[in-house]
N, C-alpha and C. Protein backbone atom coordinates (compact mmCIF):
# COMPACT_ATOMS: atom_id res chain seq x y z
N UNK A 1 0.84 -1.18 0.00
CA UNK A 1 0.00 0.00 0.00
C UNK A 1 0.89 1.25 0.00
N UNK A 2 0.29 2.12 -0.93
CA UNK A 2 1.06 3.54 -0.90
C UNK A 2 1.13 4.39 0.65
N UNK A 3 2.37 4.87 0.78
CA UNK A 3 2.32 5.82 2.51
C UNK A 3 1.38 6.96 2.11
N UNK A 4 0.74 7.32 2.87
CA UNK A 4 -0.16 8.75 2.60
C UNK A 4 0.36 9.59 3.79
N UNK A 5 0.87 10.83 3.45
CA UNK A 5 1.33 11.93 4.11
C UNK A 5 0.25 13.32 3.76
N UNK A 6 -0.33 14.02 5.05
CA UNK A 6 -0.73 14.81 5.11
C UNK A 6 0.38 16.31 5.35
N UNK A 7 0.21 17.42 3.96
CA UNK A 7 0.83 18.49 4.50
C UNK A 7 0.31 19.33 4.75
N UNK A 8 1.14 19.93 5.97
CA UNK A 8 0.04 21.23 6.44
C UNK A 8 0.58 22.27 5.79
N UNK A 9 0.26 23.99 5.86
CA UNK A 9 0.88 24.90 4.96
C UNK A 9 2.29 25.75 5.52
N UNK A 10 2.55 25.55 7.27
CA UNK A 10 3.84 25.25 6.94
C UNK A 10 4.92 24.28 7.11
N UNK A 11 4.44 23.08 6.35
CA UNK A 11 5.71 22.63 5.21
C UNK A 11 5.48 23.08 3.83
N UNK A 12 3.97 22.98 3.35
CA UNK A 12 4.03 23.18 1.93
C UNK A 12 4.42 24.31 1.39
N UNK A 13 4.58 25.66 2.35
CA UNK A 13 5.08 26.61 1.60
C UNK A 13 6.58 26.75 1.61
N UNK A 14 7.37 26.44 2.66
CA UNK A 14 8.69 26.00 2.92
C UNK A 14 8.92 25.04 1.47
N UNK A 15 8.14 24.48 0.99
CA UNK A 15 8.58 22.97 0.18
C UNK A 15 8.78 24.39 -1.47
N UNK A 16 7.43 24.98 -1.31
CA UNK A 16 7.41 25.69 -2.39
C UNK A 16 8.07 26.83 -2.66
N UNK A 17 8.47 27.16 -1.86
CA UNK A 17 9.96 28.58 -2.01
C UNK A 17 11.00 28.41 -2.03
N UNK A 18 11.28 26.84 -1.48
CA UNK A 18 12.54 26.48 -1.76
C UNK A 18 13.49 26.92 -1.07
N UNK A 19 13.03 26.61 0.64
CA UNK A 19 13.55 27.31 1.27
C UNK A 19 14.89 26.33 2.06
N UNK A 20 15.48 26.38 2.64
CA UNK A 20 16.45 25.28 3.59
C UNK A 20 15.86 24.51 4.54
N UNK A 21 14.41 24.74 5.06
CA UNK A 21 14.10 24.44 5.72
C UNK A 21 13.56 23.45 4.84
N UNK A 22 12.40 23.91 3.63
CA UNK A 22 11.52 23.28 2.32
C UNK A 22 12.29 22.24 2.19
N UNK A 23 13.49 22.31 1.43
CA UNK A 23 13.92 21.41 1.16
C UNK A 23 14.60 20.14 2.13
N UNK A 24 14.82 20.30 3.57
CA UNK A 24 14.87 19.25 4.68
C UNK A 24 13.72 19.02 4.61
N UNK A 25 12.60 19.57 4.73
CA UNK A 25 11.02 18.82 4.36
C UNK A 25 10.72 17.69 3.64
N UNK A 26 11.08 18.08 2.08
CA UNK A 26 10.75 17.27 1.37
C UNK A 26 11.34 16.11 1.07
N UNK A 27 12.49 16.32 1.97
CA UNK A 27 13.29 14.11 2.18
C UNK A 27 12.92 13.64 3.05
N UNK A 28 11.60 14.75 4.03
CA UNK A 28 11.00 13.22 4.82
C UNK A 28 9.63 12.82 4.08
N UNK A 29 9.46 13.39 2.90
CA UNK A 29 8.23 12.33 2.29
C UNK A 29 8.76 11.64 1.54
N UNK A 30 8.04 10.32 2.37
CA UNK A 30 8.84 9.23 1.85
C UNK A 30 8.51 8.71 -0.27
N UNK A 31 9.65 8.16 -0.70
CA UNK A 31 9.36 7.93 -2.23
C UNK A 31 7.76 7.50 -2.10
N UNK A 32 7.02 7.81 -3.66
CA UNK A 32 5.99 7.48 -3.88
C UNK A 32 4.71 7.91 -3.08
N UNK A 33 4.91 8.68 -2.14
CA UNK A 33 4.01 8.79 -1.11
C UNK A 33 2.68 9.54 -1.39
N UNK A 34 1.47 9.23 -1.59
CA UNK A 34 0.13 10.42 -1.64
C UNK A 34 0.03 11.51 -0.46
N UNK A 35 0.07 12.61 -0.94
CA UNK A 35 0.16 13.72 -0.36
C UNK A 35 -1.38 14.19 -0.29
N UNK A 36 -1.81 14.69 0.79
CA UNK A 36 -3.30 15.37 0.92
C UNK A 36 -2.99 16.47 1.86
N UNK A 37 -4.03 17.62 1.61
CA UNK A 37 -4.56 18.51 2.47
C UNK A 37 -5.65 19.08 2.15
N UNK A 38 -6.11 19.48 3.70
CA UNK A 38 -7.49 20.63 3.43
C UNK A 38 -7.45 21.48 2.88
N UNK A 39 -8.93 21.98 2.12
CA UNK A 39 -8.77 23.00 1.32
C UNK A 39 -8.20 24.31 1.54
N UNK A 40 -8.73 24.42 2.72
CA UNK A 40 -7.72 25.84 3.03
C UNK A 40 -5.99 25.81 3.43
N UNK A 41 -5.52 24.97 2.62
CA UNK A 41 -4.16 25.02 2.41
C UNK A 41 -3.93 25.92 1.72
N UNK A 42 -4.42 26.09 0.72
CA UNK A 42 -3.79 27.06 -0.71
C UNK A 42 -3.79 28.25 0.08
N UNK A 43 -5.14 28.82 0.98
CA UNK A 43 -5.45 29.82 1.69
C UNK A 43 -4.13 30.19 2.39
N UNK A 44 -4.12 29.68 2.85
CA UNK A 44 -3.21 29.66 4.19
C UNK A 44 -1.62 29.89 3.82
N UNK A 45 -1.12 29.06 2.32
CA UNK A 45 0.06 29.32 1.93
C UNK A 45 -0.06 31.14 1.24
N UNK A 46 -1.16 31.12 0.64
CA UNK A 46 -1.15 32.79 -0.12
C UNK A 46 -0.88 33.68 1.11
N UNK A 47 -1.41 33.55 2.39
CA UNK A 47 -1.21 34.41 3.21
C UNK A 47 0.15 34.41 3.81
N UNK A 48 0.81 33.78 3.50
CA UNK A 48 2.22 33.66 4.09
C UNK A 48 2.99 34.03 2.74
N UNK A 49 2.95 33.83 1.41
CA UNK A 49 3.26 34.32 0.72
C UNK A 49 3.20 35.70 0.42
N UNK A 50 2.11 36.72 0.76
CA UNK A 50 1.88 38.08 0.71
C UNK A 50 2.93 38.65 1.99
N UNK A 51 2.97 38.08 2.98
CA UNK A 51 3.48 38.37 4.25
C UNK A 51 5.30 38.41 3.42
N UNK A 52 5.44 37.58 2.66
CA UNK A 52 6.78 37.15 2.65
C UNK A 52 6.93 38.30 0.94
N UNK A 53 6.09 38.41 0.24
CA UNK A 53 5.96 39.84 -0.74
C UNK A 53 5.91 41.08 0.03
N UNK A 54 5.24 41.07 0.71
CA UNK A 54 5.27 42.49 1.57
C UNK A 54 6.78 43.01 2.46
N UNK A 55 7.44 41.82 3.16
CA UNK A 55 8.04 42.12 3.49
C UNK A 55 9.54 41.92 2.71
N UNK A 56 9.53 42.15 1.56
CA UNK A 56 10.47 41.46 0.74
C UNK A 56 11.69 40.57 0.81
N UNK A 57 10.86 39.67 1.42
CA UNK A 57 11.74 38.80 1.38
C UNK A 57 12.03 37.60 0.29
N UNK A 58 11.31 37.54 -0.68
CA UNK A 58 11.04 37.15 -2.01
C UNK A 58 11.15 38.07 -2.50
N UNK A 59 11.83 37.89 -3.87
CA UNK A 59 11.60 38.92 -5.25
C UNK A 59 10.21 38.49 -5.88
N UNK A 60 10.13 39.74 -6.96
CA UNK A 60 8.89 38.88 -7.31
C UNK A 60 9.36 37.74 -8.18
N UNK A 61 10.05 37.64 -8.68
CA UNK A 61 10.43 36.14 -9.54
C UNK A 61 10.61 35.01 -8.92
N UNK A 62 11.08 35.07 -7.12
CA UNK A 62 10.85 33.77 -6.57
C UNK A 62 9.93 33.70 -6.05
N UNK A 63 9.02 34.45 -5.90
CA UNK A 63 7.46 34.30 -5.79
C UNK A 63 6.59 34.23 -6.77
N UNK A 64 7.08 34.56 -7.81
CA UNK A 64 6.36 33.51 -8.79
C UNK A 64 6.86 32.01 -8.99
N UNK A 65 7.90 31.84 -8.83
CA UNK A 65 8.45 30.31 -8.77
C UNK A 65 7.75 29.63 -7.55
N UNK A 66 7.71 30.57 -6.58
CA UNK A 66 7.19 29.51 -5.32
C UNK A 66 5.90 29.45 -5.60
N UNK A 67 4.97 30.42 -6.34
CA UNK A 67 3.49 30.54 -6.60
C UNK A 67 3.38 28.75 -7.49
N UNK A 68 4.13 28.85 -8.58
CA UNK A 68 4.28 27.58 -9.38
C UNK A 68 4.45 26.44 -8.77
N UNK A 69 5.39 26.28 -8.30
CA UNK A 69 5.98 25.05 -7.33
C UNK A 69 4.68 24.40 -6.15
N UNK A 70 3.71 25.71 -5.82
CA UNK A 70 2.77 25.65 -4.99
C UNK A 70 1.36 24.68 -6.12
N UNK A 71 1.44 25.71 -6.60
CA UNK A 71 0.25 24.65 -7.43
C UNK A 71 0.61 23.41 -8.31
N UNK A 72 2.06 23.43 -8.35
CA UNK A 72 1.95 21.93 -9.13
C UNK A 72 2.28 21.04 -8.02
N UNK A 73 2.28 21.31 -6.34
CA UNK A 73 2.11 20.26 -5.67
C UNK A 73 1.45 19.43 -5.84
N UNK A 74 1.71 17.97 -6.29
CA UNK A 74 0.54 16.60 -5.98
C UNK A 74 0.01 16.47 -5.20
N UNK A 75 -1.04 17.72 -4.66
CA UNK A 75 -1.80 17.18 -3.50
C UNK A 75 -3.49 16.81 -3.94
N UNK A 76 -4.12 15.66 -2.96
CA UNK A 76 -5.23 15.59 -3.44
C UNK A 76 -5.92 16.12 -1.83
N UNK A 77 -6.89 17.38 -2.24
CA UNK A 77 -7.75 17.97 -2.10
C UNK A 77 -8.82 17.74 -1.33
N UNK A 78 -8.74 18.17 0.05
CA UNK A 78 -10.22 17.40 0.77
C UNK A 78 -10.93 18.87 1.38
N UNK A 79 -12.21 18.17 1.21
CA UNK A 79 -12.96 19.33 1.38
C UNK A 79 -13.27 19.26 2.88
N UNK A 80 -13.41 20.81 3.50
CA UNK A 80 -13.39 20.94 4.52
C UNK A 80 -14.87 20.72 5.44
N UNK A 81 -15.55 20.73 4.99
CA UNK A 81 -17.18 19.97 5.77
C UNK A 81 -17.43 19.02 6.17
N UNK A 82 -16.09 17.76 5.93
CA UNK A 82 -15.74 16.45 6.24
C UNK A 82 -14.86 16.66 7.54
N UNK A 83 -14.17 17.52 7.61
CA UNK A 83 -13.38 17.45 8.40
C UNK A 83 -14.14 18.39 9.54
N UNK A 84 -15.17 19.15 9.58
CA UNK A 84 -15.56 20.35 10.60
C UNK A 84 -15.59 19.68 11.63
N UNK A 85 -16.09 18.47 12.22
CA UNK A 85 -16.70 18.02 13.70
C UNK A 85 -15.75 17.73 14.07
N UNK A 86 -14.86 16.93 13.70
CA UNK A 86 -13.29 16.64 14.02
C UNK A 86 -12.71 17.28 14.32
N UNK A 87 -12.28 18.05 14.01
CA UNK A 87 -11.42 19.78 13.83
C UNK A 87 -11.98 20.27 15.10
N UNK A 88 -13.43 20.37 15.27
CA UNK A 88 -14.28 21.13 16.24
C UNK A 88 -13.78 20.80 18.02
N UNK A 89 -13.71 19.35 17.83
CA UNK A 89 -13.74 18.96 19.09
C UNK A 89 -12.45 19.03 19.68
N UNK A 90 -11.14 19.18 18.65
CA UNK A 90 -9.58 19.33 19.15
C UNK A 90 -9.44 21.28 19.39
N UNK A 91 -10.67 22.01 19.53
CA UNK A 91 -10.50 23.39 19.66
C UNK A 91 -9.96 23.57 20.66
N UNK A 92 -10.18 23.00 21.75
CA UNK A 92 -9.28 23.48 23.14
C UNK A 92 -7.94 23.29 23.15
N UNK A 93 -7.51 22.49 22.35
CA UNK A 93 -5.66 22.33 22.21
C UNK A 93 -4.99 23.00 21.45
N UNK A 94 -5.83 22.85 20.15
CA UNK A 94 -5.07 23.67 18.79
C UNK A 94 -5.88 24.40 18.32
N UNK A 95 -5.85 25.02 16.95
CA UNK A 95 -5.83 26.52 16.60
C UNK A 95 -6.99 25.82 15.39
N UNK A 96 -7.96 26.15 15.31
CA UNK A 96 -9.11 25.07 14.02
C UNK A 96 -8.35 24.98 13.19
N UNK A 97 -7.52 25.81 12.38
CA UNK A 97 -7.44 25.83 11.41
C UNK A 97 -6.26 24.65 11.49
N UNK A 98 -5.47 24.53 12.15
CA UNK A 98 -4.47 22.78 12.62
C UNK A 98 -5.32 21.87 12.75
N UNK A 99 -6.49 22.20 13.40
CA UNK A 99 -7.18 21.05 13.90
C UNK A 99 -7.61 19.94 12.42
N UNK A 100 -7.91 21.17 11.63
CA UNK A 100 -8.28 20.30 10.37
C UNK A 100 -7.46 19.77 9.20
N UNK A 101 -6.10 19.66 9.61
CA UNK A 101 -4.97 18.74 9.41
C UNK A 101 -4.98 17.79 10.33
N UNK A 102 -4.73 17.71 11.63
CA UNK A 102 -4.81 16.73 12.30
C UNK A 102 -6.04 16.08 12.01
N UNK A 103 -7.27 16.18 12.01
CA UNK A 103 -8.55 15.59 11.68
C UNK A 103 -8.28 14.90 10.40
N UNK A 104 -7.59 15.52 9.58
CA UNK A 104 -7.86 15.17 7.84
C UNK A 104 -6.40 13.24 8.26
N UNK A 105 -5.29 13.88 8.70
CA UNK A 105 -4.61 12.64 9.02
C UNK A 105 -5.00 11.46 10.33
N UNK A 106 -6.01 11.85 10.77
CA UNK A 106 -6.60 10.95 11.75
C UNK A 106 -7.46 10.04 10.92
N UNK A 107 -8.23 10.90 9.99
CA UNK A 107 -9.12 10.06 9.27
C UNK A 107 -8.71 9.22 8.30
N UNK A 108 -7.64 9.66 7.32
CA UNK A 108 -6.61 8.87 6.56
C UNK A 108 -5.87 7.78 7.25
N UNK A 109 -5.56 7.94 8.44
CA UNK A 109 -4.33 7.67 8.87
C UNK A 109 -2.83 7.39 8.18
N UNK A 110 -2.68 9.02 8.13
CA UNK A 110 -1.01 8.53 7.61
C UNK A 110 -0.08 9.74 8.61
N UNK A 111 0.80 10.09 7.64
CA UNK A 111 1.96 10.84 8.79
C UNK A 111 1.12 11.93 8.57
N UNK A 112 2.01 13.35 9.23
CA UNK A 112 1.46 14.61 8.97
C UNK A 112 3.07 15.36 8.75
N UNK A 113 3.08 15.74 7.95
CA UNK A 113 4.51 16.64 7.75
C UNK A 113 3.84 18.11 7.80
N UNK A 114 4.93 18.87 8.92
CA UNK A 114 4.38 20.17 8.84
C UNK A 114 6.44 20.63 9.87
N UNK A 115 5.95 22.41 9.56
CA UNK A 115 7.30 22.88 9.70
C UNK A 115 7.17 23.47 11.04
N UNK A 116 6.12 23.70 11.77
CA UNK A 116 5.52 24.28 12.95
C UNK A 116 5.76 23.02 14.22
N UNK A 117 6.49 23.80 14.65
CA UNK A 117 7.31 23.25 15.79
C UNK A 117 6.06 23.15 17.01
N UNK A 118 4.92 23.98 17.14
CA UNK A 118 4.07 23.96 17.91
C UNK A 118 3.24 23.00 17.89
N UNK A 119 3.08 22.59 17.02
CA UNK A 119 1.69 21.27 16.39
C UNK A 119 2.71 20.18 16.62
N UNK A 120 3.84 19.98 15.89
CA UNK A 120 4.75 18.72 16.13
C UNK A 120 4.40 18.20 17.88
N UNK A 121 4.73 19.41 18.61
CA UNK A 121 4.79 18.82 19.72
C UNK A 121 3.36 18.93 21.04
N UNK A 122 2.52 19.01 19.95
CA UNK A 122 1.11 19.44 20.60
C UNK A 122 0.84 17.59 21.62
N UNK A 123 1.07 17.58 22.39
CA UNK A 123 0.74 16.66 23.71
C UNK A 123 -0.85 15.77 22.77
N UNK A 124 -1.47 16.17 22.30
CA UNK A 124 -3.25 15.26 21.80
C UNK A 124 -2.58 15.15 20.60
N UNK A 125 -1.63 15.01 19.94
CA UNK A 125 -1.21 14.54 18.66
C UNK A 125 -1.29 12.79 18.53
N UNK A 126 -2.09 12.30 17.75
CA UNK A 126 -2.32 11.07 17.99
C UNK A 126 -1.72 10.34 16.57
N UNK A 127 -0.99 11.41 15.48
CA UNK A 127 -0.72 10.18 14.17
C UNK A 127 0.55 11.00 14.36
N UNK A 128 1.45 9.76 13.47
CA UNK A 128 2.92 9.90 13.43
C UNK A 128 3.31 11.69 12.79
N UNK A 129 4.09 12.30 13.45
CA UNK A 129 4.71 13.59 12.88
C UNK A 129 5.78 13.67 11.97
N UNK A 130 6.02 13.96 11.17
CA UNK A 130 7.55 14.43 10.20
C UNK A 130 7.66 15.56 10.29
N UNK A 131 8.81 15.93 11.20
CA UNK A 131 8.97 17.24 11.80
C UNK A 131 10.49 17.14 11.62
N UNK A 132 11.17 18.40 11.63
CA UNK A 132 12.14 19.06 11.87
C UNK A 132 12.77 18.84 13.04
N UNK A 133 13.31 18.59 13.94
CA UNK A 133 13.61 18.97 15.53
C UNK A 133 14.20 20.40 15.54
N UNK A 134 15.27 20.24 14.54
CA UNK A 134 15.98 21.49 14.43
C UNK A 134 16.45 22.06 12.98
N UNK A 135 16.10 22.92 13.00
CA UNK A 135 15.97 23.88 11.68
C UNK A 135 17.30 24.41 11.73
């Protein structure tokens, strides 16, 4: 059976800017692996991308490369109304909008790769993490 790895948006935007961190990311998904996230991934990476245009820390040419790199991620797409009750009930630990990564890899069950050192080590984390220790 194929590994299924859930990414949250920060690894996927790290993966897509091509950052030092991105790229230690993307050798822990393992070969062949199906990649998923909630819909408000894309959301969530644009807002860190404007943050990272605004404060220029991208040109615009590697923000258009990371814009690219972002959408030709292989991810398959889950819609978030599947995941609301799930998400709902982990509100007292984490932040909804985590919750519905953790929910989306609870329900899959596969890893969760993300670059957020806070969720890695969130204590109610119940599926395997691919985390960083140190950046």
């Amino acid at each position: 059976m194929t590994e299924r790895v859930v990414v949250d948006a920060s690894a996927g935007i790290e993966i897509a800017g091509d950052t030092k961190t991105g790229r230690i990311l993307r050798r822990l998904i393992p070969d062949g692996a199906q990649l998923f996230a909630p819909e408000h991934f894309y959301a969530e990476c644009g807002a860190v991308l404007r943050k990272w245009s605004n404060g220029q820390i991208l040109t615009d040419t590697q923000l258009e490369t990371s814009i690219e790199r972002l959408l030709r991620l292989p991810l398959r797409r889950v819609q978030l109304r599947e995941l609301f009750r799930p998400a709902w009930e982990k509100r007292h630990n984490i932040t909804f909008a985590d919750a519905l990564y953790f929910a989306l890899a609870e329900q899959l069950d596969p890893s969760l790769l993300t670059g957020d050192r806070k969720l890695a080590a969130s204590p109610t984390m119940t599926v395997p993490v691919l985390y960083l220790s140190a950046t």
